[in-house]
N, C-alpha and C. Protein backbone atom coordinates (compact mmCIF):
# COMPACT_ATOMS: atom_id res chain seq x y z
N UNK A 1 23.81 3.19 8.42
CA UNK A 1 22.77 4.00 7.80
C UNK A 1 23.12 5.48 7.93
N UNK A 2 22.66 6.55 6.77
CA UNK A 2 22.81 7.86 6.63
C UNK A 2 21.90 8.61 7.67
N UNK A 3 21.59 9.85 7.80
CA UNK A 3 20.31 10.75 8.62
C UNK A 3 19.40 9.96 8.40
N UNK A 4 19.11 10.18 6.78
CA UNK A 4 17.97 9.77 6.28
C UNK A 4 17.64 8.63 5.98
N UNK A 5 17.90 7.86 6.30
CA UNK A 5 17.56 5.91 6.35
C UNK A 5 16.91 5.97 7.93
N UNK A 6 17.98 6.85 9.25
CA UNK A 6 17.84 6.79 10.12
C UNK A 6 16.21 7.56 10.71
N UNK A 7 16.53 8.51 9.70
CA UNK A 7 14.79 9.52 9.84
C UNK A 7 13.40 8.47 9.48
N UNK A 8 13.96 7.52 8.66
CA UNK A 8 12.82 6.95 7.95
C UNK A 8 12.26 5.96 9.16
N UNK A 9 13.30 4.64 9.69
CA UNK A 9 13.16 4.03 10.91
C UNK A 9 12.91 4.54 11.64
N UNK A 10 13.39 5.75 12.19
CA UNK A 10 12.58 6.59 13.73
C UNK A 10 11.33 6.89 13.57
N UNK A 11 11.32 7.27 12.01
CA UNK A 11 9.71 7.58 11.94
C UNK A 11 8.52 6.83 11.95
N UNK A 12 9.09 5.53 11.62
CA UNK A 12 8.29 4.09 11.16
C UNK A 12 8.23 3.64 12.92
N UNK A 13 8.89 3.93 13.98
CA UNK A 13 9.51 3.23 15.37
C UNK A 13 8.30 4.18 15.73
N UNK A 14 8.35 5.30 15.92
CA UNK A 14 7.80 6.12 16.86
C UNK A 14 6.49 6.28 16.31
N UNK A 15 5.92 6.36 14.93
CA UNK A 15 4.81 6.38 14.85
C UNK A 15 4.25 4.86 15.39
N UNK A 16 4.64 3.87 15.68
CA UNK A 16 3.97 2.69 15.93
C UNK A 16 3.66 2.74 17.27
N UNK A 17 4.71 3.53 17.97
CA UNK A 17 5.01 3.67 19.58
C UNK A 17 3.81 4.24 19.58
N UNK A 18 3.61 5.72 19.22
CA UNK A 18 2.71 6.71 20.00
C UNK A 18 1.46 6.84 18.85
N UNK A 19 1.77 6.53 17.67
CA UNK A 19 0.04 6.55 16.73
C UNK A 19 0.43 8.35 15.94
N UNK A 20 0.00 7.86 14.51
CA UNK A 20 -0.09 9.11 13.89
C UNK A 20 0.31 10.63 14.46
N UNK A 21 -1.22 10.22 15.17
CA UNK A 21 -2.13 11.73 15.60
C UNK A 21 -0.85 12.25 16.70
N UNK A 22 -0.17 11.64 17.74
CA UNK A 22 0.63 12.34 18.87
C UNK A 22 1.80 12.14 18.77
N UNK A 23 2.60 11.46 17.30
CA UNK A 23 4.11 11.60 17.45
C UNK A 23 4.58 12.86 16.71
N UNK A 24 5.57 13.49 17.91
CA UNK A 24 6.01 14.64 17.43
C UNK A 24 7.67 14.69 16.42
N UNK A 25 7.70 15.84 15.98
CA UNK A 25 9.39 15.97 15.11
C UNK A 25 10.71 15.44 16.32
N UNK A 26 10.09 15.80 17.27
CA UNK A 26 10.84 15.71 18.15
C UNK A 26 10.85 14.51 18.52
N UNK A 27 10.02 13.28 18.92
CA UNK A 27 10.00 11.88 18.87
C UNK A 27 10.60 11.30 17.45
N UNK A 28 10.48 11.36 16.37
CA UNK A 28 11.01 10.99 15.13
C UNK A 28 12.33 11.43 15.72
N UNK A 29 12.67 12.50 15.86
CA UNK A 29 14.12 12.78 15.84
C UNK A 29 14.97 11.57 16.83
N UNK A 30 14.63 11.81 17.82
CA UNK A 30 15.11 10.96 19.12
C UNK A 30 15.22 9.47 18.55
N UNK A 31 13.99 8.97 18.07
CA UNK A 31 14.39 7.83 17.81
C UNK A 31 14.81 7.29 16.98
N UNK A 32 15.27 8.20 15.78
CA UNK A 32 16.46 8.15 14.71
C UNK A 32 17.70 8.43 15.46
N UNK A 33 17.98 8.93 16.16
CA UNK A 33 19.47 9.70 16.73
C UNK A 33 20.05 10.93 16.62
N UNK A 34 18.93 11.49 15.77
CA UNK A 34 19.98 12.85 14.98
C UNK A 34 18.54 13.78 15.38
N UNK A 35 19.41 15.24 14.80
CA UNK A 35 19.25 16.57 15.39
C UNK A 35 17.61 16.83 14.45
N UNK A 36 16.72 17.69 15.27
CA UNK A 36 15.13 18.09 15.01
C UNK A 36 15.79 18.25 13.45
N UNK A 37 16.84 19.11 13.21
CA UNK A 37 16.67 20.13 12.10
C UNK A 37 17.03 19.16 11.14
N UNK A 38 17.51 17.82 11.25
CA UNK A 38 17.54 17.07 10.06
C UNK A 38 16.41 16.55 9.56
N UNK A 39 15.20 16.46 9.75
CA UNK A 39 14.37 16.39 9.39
C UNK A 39 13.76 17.45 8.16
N UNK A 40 14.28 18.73 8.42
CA UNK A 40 14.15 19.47 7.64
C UNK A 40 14.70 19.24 6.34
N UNK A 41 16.01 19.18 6.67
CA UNK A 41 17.16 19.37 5.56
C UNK A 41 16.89 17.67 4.85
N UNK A 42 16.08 17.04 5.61
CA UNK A 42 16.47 15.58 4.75
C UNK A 42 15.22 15.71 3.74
N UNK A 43 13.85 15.96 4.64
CA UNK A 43 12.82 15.97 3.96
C UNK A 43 11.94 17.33 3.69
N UNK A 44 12.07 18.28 4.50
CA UNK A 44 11.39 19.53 4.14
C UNK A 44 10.10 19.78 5.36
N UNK A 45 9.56 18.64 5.94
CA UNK A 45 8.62 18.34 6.91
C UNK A 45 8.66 17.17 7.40
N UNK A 46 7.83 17.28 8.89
CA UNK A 46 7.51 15.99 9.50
C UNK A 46 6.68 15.10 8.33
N UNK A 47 5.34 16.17 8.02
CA UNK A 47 4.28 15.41 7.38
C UNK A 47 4.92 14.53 6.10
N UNK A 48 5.91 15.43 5.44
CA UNK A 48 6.85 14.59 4.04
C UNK A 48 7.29 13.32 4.42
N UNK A 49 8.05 13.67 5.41
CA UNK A 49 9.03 12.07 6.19
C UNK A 49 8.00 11.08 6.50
N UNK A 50 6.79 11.55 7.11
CA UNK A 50 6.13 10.77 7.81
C UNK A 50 5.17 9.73 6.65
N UNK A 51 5.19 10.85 5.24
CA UNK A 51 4.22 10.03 4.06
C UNK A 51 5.49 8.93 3.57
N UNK A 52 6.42 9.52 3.13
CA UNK A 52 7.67 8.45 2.59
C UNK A 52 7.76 7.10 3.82
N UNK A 53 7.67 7.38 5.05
CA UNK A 53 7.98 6.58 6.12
C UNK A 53 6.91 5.24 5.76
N UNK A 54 5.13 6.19 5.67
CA UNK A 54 4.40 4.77 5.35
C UNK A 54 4.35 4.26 4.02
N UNK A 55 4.76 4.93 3.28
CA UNK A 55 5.00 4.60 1.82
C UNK A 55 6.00 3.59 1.48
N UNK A 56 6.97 3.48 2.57
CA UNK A 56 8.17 2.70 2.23
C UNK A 56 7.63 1.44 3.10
N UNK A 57 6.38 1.39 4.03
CA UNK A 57 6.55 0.14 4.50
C UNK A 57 5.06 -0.16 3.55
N UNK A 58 4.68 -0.06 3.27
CA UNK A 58 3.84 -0.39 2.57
C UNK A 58 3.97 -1.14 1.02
N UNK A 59 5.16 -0.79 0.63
CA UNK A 59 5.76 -0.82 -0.55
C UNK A 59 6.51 -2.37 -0.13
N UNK A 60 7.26 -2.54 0.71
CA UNK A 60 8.12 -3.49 0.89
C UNK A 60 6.99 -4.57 1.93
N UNK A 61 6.28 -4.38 2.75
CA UNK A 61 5.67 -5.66 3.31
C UNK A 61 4.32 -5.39 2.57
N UNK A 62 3.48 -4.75 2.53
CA UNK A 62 2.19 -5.08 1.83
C UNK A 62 2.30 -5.61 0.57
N UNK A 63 3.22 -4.33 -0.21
CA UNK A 63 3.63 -4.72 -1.95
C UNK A 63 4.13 -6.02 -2.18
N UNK A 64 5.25 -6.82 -1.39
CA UNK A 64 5.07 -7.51 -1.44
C UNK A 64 4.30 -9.02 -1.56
N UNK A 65 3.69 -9.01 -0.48
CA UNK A 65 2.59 -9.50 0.08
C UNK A 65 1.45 -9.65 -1.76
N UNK A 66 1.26 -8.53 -1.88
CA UNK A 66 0.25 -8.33 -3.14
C UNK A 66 0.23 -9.09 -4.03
N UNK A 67 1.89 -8.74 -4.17
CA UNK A 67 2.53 -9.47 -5.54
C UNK A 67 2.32 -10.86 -5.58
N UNK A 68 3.03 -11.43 -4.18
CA UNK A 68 2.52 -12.68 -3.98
C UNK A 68 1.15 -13.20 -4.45
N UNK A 69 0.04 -12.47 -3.69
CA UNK A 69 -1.20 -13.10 -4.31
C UNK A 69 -1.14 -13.11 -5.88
N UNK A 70 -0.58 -12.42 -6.31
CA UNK A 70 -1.15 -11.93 -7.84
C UNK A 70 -0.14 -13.69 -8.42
N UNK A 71 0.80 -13.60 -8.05
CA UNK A 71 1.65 -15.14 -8.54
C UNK A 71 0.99 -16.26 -8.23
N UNK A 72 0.44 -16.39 -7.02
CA UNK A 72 -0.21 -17.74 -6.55
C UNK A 72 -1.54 -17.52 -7.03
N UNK A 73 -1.82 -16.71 -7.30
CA UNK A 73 -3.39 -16.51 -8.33
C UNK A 73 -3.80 -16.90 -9.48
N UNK A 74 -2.49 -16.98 -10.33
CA UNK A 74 -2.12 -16.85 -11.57
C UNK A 74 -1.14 -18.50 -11.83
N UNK A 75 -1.07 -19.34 -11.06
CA UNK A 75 -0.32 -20.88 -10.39
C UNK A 75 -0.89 -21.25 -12.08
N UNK A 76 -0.83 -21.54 -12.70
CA UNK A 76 -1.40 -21.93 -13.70
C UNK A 76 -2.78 -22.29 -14.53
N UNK A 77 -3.46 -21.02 -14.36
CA UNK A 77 -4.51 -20.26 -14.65
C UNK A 77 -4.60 -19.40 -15.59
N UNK A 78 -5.50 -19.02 -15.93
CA UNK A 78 -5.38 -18.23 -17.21
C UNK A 78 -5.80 -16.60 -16.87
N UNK A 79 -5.92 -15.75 -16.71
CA UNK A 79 -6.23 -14.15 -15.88
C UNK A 79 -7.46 -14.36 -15.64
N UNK A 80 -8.36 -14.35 -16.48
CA UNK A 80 -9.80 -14.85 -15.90
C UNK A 80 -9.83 -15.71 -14.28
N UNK A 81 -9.29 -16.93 -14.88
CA UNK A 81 -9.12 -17.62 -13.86
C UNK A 81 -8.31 -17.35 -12.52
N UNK A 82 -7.99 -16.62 -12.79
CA UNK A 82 -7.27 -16.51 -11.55
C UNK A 82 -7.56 -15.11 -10.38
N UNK A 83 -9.26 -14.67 -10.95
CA UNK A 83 -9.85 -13.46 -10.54
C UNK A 83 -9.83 -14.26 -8.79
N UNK A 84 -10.31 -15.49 -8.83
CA UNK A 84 -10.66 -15.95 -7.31
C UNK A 84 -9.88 -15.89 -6.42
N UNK A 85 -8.72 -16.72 -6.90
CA UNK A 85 -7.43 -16.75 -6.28
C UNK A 85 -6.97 -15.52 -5.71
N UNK A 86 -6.64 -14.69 -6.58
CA UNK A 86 -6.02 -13.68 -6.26
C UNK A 86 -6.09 -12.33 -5.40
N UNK A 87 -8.16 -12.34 -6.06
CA UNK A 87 -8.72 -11.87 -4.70
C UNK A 87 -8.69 -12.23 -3.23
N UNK A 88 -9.38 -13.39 -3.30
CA UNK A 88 -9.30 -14.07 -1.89
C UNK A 88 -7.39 -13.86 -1.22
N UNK A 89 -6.77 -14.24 -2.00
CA UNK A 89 -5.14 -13.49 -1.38
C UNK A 89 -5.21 -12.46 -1.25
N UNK A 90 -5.30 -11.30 -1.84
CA UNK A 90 -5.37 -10.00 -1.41
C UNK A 90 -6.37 -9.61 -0.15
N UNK A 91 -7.58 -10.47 0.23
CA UNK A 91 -8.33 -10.19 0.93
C UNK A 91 -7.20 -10.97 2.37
N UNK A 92 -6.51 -11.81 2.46
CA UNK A 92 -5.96 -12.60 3.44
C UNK A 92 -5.10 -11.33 3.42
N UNK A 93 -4.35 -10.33 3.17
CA UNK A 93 -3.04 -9.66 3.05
C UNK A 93 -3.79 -8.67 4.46
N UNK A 94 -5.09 -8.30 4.48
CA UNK A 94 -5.57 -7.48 5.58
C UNK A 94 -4.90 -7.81 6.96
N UNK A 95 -5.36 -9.09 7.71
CA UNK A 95 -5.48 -9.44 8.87
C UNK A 95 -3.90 -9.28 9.08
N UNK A 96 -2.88 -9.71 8.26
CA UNK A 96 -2.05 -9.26 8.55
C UNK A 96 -0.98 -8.79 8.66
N UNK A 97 -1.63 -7.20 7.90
CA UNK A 97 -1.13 -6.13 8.03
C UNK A 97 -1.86 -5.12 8.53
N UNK A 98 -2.86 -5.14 9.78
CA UNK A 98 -3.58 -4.44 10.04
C UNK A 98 -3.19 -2.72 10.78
N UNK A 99 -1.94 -3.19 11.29
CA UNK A 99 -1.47 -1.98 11.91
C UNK A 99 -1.00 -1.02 10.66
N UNK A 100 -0.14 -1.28 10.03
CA UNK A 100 0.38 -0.72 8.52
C UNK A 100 -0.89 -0.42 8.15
N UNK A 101 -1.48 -1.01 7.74
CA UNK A 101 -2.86 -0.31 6.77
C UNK A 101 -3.73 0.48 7.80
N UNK A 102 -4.10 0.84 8.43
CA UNK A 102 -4.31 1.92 10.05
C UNK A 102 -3.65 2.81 9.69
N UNK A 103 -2.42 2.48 9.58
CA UNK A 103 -1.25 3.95 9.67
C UNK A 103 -1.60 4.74 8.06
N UNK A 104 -1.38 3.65 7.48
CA UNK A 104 -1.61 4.31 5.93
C UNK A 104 -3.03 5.06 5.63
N UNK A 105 -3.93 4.25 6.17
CA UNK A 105 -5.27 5.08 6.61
C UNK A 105 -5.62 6.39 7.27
N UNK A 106 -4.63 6.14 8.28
CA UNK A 106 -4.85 7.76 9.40
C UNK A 106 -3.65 8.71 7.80
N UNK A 107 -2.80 8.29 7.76
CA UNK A 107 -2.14 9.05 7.01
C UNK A 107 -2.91 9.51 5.55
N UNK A 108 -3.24 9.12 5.68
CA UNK A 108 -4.27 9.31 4.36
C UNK A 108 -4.85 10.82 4.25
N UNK A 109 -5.08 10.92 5.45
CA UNK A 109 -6.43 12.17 5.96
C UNK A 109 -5.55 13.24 5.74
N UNK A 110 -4.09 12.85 6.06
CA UNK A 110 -3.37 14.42 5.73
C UNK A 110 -2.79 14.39 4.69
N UNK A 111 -2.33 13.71 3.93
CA UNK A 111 -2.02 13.63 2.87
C UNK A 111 -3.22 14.51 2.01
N UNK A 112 -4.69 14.17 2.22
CA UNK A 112 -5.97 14.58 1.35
C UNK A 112 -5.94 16.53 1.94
N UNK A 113 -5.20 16.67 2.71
CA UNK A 113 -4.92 18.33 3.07
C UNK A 113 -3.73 18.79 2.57
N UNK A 114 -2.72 18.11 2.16
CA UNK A 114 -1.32 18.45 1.88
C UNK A 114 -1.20 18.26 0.32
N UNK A 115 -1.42 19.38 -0.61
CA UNK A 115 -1.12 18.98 -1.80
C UNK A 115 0.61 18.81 -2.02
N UNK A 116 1.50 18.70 -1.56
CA UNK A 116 2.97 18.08 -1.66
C UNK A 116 2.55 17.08 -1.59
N UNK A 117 2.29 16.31 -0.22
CA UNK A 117 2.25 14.70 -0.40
C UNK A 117 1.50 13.77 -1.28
N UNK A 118 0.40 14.99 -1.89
CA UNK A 118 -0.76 14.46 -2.80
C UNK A 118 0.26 14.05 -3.86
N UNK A 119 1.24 14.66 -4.20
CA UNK A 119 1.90 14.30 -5.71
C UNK A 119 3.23 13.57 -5.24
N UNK A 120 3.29 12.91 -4.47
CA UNK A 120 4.27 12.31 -4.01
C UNK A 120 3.07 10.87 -3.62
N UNK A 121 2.17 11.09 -3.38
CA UNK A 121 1.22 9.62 -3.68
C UNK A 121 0.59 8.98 -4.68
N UNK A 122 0.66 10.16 -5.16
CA UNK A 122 0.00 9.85 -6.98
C UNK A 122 1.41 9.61 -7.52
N UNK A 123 2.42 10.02 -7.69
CA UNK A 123 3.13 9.02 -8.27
C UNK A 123 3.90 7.98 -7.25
N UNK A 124 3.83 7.49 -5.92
CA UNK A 124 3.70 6.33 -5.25
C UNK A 124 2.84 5.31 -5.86
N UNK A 125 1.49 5.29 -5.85
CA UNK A 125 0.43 4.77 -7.10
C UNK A 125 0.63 4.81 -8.00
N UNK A 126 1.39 5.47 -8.99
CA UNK A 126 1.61 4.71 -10.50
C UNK A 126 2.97 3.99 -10.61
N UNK A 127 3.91 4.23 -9.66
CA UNK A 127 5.08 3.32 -9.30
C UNK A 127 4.11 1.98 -8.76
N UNK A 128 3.29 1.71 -7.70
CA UNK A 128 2.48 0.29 -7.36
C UNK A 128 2.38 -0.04 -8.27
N UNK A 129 1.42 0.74 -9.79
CA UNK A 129 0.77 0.03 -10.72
C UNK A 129 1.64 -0.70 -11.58
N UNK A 130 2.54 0.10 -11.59
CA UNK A 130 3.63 -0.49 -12.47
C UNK A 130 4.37 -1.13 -12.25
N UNK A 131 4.60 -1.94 -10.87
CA UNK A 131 5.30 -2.78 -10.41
C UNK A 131 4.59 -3.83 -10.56
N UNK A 132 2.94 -3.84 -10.34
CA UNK A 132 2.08 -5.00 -10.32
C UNK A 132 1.83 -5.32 -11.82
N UNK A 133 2.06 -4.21 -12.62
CA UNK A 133 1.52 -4.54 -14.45
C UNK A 133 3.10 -5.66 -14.72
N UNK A 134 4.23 -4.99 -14.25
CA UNK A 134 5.34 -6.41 -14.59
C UNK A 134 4.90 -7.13 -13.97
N UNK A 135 4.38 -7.80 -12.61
CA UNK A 135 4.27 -8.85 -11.98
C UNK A 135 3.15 -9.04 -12.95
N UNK A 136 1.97 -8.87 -13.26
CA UNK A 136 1.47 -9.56 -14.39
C UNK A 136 1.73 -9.64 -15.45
N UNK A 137 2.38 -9.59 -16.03
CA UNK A 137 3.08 -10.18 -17.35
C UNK A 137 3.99 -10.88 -16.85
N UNK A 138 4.66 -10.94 -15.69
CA UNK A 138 5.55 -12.19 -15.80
C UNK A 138 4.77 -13.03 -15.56
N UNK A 139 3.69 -13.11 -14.79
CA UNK A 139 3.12 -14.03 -14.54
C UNK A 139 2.25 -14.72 -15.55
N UNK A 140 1.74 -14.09 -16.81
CA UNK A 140 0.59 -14.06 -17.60
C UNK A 140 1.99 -13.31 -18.63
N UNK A 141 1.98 -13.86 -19.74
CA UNK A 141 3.53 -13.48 -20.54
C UNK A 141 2.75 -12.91 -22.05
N UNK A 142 1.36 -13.46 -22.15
CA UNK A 142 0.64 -13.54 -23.52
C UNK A 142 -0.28 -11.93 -23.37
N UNK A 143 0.60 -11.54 -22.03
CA UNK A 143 -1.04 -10.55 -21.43
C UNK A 143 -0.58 -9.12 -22.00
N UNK A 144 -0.93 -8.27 -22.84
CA UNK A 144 -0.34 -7.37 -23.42
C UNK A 144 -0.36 -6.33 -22.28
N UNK A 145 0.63 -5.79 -22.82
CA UNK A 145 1.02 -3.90 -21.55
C UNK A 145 -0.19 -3.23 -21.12
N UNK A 146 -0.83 -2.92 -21.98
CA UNK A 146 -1.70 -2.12 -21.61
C UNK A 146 -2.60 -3.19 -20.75
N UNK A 147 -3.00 -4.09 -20.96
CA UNK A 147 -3.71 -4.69 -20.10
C UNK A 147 -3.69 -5.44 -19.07
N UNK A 148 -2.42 -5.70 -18.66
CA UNK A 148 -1.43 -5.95 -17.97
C UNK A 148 -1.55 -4.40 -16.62
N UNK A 149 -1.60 -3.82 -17.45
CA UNK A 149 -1.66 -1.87 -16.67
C UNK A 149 -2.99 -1.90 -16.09
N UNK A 150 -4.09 -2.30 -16.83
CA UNK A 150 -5.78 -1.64 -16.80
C UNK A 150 -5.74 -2.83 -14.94
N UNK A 151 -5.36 -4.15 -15.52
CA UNK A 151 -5.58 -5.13 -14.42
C UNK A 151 -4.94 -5.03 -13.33
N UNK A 152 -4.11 -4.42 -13.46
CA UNK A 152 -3.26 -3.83 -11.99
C UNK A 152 -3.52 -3.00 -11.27
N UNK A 153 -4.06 -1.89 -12.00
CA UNK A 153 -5.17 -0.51 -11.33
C UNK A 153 -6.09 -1.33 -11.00
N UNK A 154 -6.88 -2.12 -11.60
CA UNK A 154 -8.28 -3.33 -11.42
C UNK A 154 -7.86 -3.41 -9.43
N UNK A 155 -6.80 -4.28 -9.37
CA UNK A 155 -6.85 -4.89 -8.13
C UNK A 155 -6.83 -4.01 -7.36
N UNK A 156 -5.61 -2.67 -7.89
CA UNK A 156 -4.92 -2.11 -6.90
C UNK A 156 -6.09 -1.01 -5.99
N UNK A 157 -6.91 -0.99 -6.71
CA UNK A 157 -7.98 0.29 -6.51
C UNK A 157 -9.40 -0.89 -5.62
N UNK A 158 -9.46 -1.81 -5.99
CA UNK A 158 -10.21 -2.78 -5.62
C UNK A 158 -9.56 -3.31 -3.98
N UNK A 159 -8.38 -3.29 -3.93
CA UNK A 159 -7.87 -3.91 -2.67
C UNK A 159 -7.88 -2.23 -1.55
N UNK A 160 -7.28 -1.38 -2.31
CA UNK A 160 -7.90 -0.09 -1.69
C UNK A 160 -9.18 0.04 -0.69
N UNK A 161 -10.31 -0.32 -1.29
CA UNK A 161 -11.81 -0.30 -1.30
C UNK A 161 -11.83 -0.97 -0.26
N UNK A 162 -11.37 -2.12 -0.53
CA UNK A 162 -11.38 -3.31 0.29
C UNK A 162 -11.02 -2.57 2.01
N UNK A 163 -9.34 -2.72 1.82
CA UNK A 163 -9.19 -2.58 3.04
C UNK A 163 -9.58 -1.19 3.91
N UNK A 164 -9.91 0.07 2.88
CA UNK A 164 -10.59 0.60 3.86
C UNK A 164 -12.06 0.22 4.53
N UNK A 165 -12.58 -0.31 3.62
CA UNK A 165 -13.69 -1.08 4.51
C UNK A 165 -13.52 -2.06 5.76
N UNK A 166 -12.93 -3.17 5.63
CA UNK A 166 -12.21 -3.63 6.82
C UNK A 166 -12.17 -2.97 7.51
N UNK A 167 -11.22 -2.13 7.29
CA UNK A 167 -10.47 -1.16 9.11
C UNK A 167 -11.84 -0.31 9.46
N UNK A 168 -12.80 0.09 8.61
CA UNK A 168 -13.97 0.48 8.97
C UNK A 168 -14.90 0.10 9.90
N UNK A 169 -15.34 -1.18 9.24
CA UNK A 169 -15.96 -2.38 9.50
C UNK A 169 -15.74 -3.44 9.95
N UNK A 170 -14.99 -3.99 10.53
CA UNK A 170 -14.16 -5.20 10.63
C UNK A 170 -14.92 -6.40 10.12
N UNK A 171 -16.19 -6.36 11.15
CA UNK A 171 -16.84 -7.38 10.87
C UNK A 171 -18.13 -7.55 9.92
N UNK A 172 -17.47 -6.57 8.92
CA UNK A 172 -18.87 -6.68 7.91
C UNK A 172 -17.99 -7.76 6.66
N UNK A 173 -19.07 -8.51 5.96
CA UNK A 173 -18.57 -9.57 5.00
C UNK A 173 -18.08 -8.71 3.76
N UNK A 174 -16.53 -9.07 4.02
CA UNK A 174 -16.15 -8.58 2.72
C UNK A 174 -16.04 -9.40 1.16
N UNK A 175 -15.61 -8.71 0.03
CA UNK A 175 -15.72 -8.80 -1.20
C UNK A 175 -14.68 -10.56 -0.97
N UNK A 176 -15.36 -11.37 -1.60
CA UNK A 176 -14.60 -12.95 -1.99
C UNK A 176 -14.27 -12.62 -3.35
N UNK A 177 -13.36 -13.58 -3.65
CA UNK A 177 -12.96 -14.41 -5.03
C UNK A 177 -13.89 -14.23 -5.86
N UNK A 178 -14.88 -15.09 -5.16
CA UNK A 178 -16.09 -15.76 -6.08
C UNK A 178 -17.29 -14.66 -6.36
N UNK A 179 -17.20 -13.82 -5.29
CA UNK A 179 -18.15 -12.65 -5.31
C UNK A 179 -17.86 -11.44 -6.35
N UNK A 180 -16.78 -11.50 -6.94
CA UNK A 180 -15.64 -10.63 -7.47
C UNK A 180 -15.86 -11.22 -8.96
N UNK A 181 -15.74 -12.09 -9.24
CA UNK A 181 -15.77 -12.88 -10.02
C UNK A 181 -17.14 -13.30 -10.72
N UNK A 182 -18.23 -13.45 -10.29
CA UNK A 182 -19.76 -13.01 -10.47
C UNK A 182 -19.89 -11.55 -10.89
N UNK A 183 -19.20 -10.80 -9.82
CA UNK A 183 -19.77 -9.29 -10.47
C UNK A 183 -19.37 -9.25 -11.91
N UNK A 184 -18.19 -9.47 -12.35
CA UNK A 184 -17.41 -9.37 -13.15
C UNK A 184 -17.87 -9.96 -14.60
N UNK A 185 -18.70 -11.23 -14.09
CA UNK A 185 -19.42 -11.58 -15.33
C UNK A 185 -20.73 -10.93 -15.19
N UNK A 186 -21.39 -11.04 -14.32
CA UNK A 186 -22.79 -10.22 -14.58
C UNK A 186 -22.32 -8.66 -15.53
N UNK A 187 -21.38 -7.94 -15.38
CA UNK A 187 -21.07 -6.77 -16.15
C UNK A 187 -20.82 -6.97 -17.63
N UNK A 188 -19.87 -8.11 -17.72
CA UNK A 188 -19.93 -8.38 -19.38
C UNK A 188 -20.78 -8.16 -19.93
């Protein structure tokens, strides 16, 4: 691995070690291997490295994870049909990934102070959407682009909701399949 593969793992290592709020440039550094000032030169800031850091695990184990539901949702169903499924999977994707979605949560708060990372998450989010609008059309082949797009923001903003409530709440009853799926027709 380069600095910067190595910056990304130290950063992903040490924020898990010590939590958002108390890992310093100087812990990222150490536990990548390389010098404070590459942090600079790789990313420009801690706070930059540290948004790409949860962005990249979020992308590869949650995104994943997502996608999955959205395939086993969609098992041979028609999009309608497969509102239950797919919810209820996305609602299972919480428990476990609870630490990741924490991190992405606390990170959140500075990101909402940092207009750099703001536009480095807004288009993180339309890269999601658009990874999940192909996973629905492959999955759903008859399902046109644009709506394919609208239903991917649908979940993606919906599973959002979701899991910040969770990490909120733990034990308050969250949104089902079937509950999702009622709203959905009562609105028609």
């Amino acid at each position: 691995m380069g600095n910067r593969e190595d910056l990304l793992a130290g950063a992903r290592k040490a924020i898990l070690e010590r939590g958002l709020a108390k890992v310093t440039a100087r812990d990222i550094a150490t536990a990548a291997g390389v010098s404070l000032a590459a942090i600079g030169y790789h990313f420009g800031s801690k706070d930059r490295l540290i948004t790409e850091a949860v962005l990249e695990v979020m992308g590869t184990g949650i995104g994943d994870d997502f996608e999955a539901a959205i395939r086993q949702g969609a098992a041979g169903r028609s999009p309608a049909e497969s509102v239950v499924p797919t919810m209820d999977g996305l609602v299972a994707i919480l428990a476990k990934n609870r630490d990741q979605l924490a991190l992405a949560m606390e990170n959140g708060m500075v990101t909402a102070r940092t207009p750099e990372t703001q536009l480095m998450m807004a288009e993180a989010t339309e890269h999601a959407c658009a990874d999940l609008a192909i996973t629905l059309r492959e999955s759903f082949p008859d399902l046109a682009e644009d709506d394919a797009r609208a239903v991917a923001k649908f979940y993606f903003t919906i599973f959002q909701g979701v899991a910040l409530l969770w990490l909120l709440a733990p034990t308050t009853s969250l949104l089902t399949g079937a509950e999702l799926a009622r709203a959905i027709r009562v609105l028609r």
